[in-house]
Protein backbone atom coordinates (compact mmCIF):
# COMPACT_ATOMS: atom_id res chain seq x y z
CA UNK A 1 11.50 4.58 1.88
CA UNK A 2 11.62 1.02 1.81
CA UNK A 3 10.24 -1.75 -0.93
CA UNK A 4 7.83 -4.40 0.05
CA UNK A 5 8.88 -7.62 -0.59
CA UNK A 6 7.05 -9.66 1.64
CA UNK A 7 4.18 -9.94 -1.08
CA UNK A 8 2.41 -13.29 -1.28
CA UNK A 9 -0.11 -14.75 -3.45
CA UNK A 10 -3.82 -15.83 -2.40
CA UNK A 11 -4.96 -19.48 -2.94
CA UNK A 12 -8.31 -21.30 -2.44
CA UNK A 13 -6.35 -23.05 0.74
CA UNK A 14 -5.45 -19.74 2.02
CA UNK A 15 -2.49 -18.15 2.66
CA UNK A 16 -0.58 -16.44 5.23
CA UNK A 17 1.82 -13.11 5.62
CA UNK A 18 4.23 -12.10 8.38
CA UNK A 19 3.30 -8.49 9.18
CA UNK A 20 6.37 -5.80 8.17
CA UNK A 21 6.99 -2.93 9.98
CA UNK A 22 5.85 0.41 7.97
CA UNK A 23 8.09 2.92 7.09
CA UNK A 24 6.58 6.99 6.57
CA UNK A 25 6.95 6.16 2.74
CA UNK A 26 6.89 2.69 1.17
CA UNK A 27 7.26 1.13 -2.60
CA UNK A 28 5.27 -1.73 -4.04
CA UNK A 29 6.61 -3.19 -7.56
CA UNK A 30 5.02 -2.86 -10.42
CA UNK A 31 6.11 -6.64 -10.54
CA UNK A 32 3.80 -7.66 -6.98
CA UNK A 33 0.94 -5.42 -8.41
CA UNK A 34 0.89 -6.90 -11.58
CA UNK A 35 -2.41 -6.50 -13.99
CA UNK A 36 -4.94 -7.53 -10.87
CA UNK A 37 -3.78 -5.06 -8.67
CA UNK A 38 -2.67 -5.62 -4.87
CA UNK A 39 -4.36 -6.11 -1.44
CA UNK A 40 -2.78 -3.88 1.07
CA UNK A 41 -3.65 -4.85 4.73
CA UNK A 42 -2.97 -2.09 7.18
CA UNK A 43 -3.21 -3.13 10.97
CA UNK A 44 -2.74 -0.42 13.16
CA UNK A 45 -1.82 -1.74 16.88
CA UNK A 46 -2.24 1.33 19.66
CA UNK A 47 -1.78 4.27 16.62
CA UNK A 48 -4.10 5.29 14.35
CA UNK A 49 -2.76 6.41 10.89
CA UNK A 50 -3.96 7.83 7.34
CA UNK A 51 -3.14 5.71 4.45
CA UNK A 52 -2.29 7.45 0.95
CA UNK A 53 -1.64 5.28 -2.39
CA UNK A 54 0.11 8.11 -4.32
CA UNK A 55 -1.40 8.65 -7.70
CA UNK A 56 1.46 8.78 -10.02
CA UNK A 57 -0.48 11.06 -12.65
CA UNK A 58 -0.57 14.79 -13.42
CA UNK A 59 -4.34 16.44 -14.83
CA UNK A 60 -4.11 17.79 -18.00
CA UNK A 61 -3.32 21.42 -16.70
CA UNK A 62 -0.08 19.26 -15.03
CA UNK A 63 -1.21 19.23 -11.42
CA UNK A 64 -0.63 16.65 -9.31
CA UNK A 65 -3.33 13.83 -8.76
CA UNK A 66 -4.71 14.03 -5.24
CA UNK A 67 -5.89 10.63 -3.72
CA UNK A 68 -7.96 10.32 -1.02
CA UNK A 69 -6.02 9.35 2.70
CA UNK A 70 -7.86 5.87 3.97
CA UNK A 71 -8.17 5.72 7.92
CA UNK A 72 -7.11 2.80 10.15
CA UNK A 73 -8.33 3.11 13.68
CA UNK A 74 -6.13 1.97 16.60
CA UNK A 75 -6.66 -1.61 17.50
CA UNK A 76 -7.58 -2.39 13.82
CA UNK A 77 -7.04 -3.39 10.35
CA UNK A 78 -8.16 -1.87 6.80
CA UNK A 79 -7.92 -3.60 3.43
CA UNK A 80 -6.51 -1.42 0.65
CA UNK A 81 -6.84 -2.18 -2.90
CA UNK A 82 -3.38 -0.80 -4.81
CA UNK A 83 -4.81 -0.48 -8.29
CA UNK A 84 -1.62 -1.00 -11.55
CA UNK A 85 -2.95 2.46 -11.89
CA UNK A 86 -0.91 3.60 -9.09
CA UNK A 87 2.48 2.49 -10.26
CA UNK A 88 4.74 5.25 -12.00
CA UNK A 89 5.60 4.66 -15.28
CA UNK A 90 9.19 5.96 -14.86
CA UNK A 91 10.21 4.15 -11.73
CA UNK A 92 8.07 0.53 -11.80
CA UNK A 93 6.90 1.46 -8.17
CA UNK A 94 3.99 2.04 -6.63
CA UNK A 95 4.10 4.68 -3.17
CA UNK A 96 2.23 4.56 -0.06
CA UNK A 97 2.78 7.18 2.86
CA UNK A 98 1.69 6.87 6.10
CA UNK A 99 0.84 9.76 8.63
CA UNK A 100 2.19 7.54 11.70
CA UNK A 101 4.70 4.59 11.56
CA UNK A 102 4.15 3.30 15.41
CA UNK A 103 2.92 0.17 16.28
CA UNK A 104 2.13 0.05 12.48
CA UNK A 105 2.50 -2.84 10.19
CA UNK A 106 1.10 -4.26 7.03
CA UNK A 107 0.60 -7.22 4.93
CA UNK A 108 0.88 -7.53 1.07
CA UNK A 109 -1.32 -9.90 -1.11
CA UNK A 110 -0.98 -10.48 -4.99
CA UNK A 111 -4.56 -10.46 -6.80
């Protein structure tokens, strides 16, 4: 598991991010998500893979929440909105998994 921290923050003059590598399970902090939330761009090169922001709560019999895997196609990209909902109250992070890790990168944008 590796933390991001390659965010950057969007401006009327635009900005720009160097694509990171993916690892199966990365952190965001709670820090680069702040109140706004977070853009994640996923850009899958000759791989598909299934994106999951982990919901860090429990339903009020204690489960587990159970978010919804996003898609990226090979030979595209998918924007992913990382709500401050998804951060864990205990450990300031936010998790993504991701079903493949090849020829998979992504870019991280403060809101």
């Amino acid at each position: 598991m590796a933390l991001y921290t390659h965010a950057v923050g969007l401006s009327a003059a635009g900005s720009y991010s160097t694509p990171a590598a993916v690892a199966s399970s990365d952190t965001i902090s709670a820090a680069d998500i702040g109140t706004r939330g977070a853009l994640l761009r996923v850009i899958c090169g000759a791989t598909p893979a299934n994106v999951t922001v982990v919901d860090p709560g429990t339903t009020p019999s204690g489960n587990a929440g159970s978010p919804s895997a996003v898609a990226v196609s090979a030979s595209s990209a998918r924007n992913i909105y990382v709500s401050p909902a998804a951060v864990n109250p205990s450990t300031q992070v936010a998790t993504v998994n991701y079903s493949a890790t090849s020829s998979v990168t992504c870019e991280l944008y403060r809101l």
